[in-house]
PDB file of N, CA and C in Angstrom:
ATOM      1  N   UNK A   1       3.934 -26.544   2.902  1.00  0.00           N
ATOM      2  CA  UNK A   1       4.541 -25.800   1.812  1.00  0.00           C
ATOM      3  C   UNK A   1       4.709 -24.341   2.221  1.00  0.00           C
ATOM      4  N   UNK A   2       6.210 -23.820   1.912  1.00  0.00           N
ATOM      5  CA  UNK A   2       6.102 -22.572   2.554  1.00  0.00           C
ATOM      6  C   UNK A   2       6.016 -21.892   1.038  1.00  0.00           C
ATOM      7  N   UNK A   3       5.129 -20.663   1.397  1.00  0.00           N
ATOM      8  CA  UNK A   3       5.057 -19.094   0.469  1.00  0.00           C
ATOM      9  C   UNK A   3       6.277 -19.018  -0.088  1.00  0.00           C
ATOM     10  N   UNK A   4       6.317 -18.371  -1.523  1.00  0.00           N
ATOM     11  CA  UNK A   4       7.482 -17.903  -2.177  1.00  0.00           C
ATOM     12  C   UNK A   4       7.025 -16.508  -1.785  1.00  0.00           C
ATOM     13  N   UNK A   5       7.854 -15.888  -2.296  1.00  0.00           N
ATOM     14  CA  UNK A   5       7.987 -14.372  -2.350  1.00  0.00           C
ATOM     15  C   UNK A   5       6.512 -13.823  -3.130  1.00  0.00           C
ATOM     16  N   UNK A   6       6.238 -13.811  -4.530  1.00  0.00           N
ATOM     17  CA  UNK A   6       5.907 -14.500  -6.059  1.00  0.00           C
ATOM     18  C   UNK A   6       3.789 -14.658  -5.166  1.00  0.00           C
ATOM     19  N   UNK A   7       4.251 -15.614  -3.997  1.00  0.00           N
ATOM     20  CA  UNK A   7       2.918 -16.253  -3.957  1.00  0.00           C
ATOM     21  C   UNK A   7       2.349 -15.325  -1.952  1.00  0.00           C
ATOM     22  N   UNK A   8       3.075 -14.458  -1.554  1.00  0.00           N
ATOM     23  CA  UNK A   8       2.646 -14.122  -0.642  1.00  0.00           C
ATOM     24  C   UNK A   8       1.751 -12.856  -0.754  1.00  0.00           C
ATOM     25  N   UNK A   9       0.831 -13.169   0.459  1.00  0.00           N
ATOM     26  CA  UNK A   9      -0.181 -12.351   0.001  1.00  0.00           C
ATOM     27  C   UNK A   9       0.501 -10.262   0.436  1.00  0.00           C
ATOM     28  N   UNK A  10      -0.289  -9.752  -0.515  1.00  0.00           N
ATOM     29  CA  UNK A  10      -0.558  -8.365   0.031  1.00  0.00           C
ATOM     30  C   UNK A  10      -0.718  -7.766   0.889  1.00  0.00           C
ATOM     31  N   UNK A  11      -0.046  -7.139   1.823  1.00  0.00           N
ATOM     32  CA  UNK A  11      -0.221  -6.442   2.840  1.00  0.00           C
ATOM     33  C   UNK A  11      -1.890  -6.227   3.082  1.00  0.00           C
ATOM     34  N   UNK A  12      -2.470  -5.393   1.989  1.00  0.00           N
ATOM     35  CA  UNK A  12      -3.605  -4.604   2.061  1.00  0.00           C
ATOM     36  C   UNK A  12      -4.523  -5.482   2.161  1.00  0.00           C
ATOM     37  N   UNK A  13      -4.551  -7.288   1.153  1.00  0.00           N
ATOM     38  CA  UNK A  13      -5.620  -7.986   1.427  1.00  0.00           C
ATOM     39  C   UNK A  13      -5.653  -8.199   2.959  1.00  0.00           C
ATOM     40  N   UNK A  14      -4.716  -8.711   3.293  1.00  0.00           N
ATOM     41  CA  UNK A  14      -4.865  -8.679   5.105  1.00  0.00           C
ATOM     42  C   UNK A  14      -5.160  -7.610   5.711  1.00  0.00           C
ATOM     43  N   UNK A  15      -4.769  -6.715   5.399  1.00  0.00           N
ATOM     44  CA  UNK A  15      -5.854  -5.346   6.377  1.00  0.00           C
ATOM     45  C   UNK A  15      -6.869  -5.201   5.756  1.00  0.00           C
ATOM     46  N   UNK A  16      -7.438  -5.652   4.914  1.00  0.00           N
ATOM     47  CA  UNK A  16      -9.227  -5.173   4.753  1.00  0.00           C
ATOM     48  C   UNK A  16      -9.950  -6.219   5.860  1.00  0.00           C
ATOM     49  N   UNK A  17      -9.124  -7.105   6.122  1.00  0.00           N
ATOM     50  CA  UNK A  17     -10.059  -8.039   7.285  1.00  0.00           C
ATOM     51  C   UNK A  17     -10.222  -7.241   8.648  1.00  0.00           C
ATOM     52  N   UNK A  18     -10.904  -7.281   8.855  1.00  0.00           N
ATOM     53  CA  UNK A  18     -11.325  -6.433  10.215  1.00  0.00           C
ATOM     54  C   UNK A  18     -10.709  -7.119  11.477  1.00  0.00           C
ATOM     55  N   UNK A  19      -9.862  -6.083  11.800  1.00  0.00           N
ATOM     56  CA  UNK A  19      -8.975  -6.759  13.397  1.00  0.00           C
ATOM     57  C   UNK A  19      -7.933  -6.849  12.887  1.00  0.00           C
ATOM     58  N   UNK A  20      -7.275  -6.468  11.011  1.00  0.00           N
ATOM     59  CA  UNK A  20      -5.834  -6.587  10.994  1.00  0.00           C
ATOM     60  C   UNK A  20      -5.537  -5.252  10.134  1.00  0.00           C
ATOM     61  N   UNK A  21      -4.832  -4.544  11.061  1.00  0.00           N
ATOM     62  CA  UNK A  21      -4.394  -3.235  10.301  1.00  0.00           C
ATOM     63  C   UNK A  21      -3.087  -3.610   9.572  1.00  0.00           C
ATOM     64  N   UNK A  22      -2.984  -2.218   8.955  1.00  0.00           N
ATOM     65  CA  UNK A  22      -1.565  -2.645   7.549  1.00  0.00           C
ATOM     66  C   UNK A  22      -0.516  -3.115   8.030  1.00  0.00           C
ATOM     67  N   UNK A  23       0.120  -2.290   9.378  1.00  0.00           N
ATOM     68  CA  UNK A  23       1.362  -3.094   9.926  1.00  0.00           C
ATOM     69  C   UNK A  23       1.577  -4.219  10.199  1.00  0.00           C
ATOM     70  N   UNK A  24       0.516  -4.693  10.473  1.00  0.00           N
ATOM     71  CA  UNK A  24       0.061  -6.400  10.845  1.00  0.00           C
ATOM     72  C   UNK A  24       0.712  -6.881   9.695  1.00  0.00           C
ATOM     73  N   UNK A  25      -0.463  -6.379   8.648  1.00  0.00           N
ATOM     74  CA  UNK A  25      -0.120  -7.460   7.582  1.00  0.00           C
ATOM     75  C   UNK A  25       1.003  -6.931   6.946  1.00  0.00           C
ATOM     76  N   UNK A  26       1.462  -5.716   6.923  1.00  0.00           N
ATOM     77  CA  UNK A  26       2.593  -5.849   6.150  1.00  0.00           C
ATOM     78  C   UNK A  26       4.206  -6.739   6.900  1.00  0.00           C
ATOM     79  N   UNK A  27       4.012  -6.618   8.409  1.00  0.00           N
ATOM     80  CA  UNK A  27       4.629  -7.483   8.999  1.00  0.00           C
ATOM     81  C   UNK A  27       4.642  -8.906   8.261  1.00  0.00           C
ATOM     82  N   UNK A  28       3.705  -9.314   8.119  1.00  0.00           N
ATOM     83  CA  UNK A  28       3.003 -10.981   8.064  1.00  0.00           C
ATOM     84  C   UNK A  28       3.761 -11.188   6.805  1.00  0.00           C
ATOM     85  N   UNK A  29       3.674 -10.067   5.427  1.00  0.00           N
ATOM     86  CA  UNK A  29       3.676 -10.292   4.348  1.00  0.00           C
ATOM     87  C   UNK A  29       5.491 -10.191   3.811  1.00  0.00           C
ATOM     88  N   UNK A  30       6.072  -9.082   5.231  1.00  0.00           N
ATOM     89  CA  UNK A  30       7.546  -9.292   4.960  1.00  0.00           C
ATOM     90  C   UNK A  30       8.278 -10.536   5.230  1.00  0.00           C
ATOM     91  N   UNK A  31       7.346 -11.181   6.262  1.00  0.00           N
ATOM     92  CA  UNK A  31       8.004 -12.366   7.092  1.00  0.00           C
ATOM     93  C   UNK A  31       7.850 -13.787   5.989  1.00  0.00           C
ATOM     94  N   UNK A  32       6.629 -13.222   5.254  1.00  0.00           N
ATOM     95  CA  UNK A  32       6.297 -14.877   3.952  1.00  0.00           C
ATOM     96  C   UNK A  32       7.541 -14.314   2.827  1.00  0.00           C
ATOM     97  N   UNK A  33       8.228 -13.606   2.995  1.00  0.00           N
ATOM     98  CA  UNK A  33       8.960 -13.578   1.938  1.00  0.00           C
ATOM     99  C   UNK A  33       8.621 -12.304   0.673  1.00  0.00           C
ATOM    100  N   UNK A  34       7.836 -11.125   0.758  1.00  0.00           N
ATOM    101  CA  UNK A  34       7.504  -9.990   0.278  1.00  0.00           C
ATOM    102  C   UNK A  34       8.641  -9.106   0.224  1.00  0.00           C
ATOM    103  N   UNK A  35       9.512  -8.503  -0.728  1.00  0.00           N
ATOM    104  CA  UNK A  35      10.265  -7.806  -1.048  1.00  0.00           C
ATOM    105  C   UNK A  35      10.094  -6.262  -0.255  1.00  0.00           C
ATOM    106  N   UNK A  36      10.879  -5.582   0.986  1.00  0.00           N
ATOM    107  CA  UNK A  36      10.620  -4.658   1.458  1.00  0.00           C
ATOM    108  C   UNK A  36      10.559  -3.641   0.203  1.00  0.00           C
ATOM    109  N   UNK A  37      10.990  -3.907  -0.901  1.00  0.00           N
ATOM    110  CA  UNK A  37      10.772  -2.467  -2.066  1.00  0.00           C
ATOM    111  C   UNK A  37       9.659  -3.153  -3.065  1.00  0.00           C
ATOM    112  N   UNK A  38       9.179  -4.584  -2.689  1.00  0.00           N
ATOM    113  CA  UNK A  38       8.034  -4.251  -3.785  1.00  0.00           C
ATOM    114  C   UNK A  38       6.968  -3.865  -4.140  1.00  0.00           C
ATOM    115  N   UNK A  39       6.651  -3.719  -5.641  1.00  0.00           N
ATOM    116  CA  UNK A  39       5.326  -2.729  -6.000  1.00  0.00           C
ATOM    117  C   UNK A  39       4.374  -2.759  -4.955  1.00  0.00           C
ATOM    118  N   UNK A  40       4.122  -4.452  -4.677  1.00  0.00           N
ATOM    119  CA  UNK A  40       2.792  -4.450  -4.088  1.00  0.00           C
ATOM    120  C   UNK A  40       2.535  -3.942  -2.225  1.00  0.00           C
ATOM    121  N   UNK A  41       3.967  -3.624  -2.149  1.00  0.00           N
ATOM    122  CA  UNK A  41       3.983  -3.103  -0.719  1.00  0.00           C
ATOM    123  C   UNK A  41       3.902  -1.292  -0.407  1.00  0.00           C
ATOM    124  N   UNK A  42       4.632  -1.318  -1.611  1.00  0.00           N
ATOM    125  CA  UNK A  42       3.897   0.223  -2.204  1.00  0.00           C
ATOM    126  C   UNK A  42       2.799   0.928  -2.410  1.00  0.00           C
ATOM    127  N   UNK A  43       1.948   0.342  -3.431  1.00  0.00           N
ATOM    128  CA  UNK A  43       0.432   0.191  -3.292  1.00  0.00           C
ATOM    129  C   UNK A  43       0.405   0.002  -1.872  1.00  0.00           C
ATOM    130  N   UNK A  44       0.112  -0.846  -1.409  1.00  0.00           N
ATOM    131  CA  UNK A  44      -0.349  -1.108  -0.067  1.00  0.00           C
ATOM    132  C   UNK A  44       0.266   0.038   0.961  1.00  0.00           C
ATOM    133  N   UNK A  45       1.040   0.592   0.888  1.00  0.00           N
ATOM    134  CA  UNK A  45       1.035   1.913   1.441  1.00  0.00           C
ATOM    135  C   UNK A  45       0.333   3.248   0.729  1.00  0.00           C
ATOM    136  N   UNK A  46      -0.061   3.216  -0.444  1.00  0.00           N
ATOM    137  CA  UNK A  46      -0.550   4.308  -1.056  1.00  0.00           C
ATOM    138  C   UNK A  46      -1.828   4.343  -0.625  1.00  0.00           C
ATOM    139  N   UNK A  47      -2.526   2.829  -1.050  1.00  0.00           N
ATOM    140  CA  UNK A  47      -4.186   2.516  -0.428  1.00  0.00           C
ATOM    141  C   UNK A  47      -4.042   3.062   0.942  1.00  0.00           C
ATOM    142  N   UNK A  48      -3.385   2.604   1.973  1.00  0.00           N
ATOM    143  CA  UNK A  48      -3.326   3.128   3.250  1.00  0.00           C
ATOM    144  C   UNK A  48      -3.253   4.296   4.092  1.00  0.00           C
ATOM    145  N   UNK A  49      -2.498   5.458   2.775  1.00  0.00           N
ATOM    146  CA  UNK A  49      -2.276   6.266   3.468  1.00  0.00           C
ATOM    147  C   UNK A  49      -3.675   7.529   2.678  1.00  0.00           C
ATOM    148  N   UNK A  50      -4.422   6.901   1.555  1.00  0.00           N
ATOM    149  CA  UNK A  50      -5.365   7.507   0.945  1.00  0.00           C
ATOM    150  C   UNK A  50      -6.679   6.817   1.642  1.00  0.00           C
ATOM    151  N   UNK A  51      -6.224   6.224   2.292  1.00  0.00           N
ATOM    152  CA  UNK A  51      -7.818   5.267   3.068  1.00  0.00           C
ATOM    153  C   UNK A  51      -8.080   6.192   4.510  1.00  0.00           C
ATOM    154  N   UNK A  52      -6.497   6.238   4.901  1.00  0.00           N
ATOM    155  CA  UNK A  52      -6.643   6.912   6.307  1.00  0.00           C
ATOM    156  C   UNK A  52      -7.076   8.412   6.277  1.00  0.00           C
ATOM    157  N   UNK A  53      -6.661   8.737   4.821  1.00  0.00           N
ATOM    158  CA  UNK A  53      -7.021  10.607   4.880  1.00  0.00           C
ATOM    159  C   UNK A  53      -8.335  10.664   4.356  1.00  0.00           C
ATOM    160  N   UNK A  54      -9.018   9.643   3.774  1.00  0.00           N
ATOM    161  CA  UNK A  54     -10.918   9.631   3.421  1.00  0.00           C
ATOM    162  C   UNK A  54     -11.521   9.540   4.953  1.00  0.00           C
ATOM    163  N   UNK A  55     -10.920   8.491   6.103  1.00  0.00           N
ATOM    164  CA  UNK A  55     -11.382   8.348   7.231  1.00  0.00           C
ATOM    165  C   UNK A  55     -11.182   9.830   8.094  1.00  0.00           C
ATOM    166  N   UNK A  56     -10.695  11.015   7.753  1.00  0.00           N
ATOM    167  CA  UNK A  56     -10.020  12.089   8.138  1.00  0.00           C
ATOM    168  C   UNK A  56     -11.623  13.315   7.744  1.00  0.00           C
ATOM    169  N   UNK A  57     -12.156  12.588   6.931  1.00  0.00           N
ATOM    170  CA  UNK A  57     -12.723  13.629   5.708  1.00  0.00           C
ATOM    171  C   UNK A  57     -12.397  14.380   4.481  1.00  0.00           C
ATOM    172  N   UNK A  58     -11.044  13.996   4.447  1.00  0.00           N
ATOM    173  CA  UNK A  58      -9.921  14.458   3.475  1.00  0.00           C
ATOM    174  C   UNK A  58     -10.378  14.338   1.944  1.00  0.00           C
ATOM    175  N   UNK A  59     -10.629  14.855   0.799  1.00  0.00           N
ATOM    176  CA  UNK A  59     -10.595  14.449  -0.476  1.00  0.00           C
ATOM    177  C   UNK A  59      -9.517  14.538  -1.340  1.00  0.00           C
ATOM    178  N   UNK A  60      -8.900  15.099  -0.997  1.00  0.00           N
ATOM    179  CA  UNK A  60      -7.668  15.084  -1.695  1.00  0.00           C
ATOM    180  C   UNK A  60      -6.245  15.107  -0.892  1.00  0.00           C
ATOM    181  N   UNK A  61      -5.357  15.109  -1.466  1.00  0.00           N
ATOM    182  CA  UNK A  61      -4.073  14.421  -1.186  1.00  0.00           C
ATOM    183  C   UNK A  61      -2.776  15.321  -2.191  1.00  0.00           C
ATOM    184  N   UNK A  62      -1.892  15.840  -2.553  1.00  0.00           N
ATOM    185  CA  UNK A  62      -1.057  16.060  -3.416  1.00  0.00           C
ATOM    186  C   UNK A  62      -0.108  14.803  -3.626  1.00  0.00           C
ATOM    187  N   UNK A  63       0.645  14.747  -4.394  1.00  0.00           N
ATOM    188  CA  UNK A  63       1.832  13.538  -4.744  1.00  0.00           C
ATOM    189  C   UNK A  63       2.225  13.851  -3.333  1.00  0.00           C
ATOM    190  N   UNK A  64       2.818  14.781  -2.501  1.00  0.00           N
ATOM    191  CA  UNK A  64       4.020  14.961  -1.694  1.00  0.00           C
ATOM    192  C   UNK A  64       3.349  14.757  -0.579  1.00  0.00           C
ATOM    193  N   UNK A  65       1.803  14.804  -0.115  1.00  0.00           N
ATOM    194  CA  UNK A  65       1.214  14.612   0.905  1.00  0.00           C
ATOM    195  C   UNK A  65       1.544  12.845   0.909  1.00  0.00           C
ATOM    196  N   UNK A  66       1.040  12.420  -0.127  1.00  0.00           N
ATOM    197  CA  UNK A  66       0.970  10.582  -0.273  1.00  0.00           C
ATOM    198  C   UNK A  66       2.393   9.913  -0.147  1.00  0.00           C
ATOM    199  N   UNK A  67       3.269  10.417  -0.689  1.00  0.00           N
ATOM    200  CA  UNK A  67       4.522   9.832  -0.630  1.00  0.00           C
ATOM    201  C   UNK A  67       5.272  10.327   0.662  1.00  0.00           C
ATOM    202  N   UNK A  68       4.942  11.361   1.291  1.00  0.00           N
ATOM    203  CA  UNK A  68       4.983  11.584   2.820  1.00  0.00           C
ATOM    204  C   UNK A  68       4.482  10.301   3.753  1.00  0.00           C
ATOM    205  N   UNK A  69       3.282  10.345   3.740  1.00  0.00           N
ATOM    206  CA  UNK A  69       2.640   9.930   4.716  1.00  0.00           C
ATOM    207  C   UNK A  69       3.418   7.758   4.031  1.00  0.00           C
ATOM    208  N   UNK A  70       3.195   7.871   3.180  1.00  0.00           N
ATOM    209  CA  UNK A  70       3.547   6.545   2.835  1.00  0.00           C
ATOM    210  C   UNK A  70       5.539   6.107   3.109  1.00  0.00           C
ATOM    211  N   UNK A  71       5.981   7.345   3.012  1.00  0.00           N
ATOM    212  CA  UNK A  71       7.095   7.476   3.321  1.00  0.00           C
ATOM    213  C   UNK A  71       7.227   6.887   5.160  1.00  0.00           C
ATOM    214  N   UNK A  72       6.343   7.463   5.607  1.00  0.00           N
ATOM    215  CA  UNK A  72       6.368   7.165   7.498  1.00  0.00           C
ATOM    216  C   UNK A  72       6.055   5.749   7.345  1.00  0.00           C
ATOM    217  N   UNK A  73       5.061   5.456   6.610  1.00  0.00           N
ATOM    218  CA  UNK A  73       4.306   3.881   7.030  1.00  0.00           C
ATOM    219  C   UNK A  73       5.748   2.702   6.881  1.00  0.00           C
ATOM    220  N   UNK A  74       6.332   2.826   5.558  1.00  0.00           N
ATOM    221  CA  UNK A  74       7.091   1.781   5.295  1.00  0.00           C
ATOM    222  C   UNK A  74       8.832   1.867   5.530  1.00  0.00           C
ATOM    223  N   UNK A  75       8.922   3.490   5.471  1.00  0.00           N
ATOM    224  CA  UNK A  75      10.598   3.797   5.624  1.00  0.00           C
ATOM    225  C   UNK A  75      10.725   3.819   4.583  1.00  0.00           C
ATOM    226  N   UNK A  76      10.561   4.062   3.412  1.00  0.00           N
ATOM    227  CA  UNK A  76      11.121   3.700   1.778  1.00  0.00           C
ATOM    228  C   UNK A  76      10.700   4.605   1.384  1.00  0.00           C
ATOM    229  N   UNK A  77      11.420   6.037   0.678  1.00  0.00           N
ATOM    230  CA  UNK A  77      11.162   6.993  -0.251  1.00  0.00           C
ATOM    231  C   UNK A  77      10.737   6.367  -1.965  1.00  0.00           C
ATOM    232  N   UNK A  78       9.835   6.700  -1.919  1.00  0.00           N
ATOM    233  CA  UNK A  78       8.755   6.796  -3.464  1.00  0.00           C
ATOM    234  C   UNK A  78       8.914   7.653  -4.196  1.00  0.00           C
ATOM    235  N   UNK A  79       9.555   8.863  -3.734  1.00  0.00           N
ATOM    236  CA  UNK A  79       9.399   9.667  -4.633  1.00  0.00           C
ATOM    237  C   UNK A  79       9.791   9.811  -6.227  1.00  0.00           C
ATOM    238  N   UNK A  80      11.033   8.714  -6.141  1.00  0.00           N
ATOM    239  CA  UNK A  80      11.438   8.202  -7.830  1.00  0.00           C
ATOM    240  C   UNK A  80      10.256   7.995  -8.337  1.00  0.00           C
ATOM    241  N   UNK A  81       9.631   7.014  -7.873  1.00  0.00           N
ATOM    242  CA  UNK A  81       8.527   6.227  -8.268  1.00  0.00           C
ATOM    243  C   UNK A  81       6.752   6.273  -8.068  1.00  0.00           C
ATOM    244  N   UNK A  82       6.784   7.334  -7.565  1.00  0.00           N
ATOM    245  CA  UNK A  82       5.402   7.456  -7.007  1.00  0.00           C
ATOM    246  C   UNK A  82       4.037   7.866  -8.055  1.00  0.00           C
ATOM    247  N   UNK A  83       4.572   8.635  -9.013  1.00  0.00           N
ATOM    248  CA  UNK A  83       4.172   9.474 -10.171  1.00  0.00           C
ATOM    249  C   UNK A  83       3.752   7.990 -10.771  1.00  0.00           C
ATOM    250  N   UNK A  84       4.071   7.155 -11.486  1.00  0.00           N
ATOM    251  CA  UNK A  84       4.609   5.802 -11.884  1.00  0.00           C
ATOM    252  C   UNK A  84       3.329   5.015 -11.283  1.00  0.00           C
ATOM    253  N   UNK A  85       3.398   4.796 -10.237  1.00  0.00           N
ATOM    254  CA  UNK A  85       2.715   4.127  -9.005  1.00  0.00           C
ATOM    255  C   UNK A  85       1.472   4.907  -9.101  1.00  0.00           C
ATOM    256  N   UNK A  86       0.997   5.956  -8.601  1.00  0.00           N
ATOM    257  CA  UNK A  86      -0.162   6.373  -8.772  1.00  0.00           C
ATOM    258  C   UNK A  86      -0.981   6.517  -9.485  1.00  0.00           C
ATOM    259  N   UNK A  87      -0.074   6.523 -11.302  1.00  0.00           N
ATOM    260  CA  UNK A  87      -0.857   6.385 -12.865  1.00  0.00           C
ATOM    261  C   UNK A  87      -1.420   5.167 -12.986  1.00  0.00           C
ATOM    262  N   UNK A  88      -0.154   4.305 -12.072  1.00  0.00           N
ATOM    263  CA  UNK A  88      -0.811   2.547 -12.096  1.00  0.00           C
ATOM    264  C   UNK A  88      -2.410   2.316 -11.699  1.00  0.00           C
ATOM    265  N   UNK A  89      -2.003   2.758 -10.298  1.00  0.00           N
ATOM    266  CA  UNK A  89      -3.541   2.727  -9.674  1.00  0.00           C
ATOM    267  C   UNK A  89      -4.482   3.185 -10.034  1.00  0.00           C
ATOM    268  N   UNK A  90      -4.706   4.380 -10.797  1.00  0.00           N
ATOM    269  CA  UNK A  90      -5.604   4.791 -11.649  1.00  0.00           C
ATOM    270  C   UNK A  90      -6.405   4.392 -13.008  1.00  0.00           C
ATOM    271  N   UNK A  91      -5.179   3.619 -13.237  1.00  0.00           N
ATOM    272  CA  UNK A  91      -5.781   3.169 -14.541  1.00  0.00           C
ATOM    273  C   UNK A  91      -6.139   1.628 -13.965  1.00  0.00           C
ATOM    274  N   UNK A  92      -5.621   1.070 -13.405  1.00  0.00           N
ATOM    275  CA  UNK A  92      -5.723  -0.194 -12.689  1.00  0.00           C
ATOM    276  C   UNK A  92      -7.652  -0.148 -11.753  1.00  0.00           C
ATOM    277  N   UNK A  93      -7.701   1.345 -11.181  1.00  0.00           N
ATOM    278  CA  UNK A  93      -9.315   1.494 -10.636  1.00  0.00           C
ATOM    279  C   UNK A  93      -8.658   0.752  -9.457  1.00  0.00           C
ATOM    280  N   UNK A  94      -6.928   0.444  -8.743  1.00  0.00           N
ATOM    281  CA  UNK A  94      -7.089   0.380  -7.124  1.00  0.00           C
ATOM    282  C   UNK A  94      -6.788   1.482  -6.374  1.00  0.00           C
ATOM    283  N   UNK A  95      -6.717   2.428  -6.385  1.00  0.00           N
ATOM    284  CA  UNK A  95      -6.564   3.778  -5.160  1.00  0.00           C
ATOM    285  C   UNK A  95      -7.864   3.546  -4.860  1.00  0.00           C
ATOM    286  N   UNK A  96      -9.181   3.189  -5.138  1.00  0.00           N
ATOM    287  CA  UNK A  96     -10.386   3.699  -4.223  1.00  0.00           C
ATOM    288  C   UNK A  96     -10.464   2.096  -3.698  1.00  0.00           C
ATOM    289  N   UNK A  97      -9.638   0.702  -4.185  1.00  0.00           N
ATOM    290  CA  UNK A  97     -10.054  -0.415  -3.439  1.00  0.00           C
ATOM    291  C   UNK A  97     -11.306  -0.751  -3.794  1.00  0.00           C
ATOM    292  N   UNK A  98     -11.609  -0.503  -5.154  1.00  0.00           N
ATOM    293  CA  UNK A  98     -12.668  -0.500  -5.843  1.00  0.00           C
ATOM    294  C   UNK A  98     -12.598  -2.070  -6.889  1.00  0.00           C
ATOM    295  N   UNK A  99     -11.032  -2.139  -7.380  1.00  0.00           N
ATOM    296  CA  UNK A  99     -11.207  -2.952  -8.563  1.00  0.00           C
ATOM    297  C   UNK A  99     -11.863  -2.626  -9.689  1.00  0.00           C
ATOM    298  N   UNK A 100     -11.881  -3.556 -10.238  1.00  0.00           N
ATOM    299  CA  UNK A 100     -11.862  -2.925 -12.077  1.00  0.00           C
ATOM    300  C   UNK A 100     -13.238  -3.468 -12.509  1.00  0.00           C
TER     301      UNK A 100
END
């Protein structure tokens, strides 16, 4: 049975496994059929690019730092949407990859 779009996994669940960074999986996750503009590839660049600047020592980030750096990871400007996207994650409790 192949993956729908609908049923493929998240970039980000595949990079929390150790030995698969985001490109991996976001590779993996474009190839099962993952929408290059969807939410969840978004997130998965936001987690990524706020994971890599905690590994930095970094605590903070501005909108334009995140949608930068997330801008390089995927090629896709956020900036319509990023404001949007980041209220999500907040209230959602995923920017820290914490869950709810």
């Amino acid at each position: 049975m192949t993956p729908s779009a609908s049923s493929a996994p998240l970039p980000t669940a595949a990079s929390d496994i150790d030995g698969i960074g985001f490109f991996s999986a976001d590779q993996v996750a474009l190839s099962l059929g993952l929408p290059p503009d969807s939410p969840q590839r978004f997130n998965a660049a936001i987690r990524q690019v706020l994971a890599a600047s905690r590994e930095q020592g970094r605590c903070f980030l501005s909108d334009r730092q995140i949608g930068a750096g997330a801008l390089e990871l995927i090629d896709l400007n956020l900036a319509d949407r990023l404001a949007a996207l980041l209220a999500a994650m907040v209230q959602d409790h995923t920017s820290c990859g914490c869950g709810s």
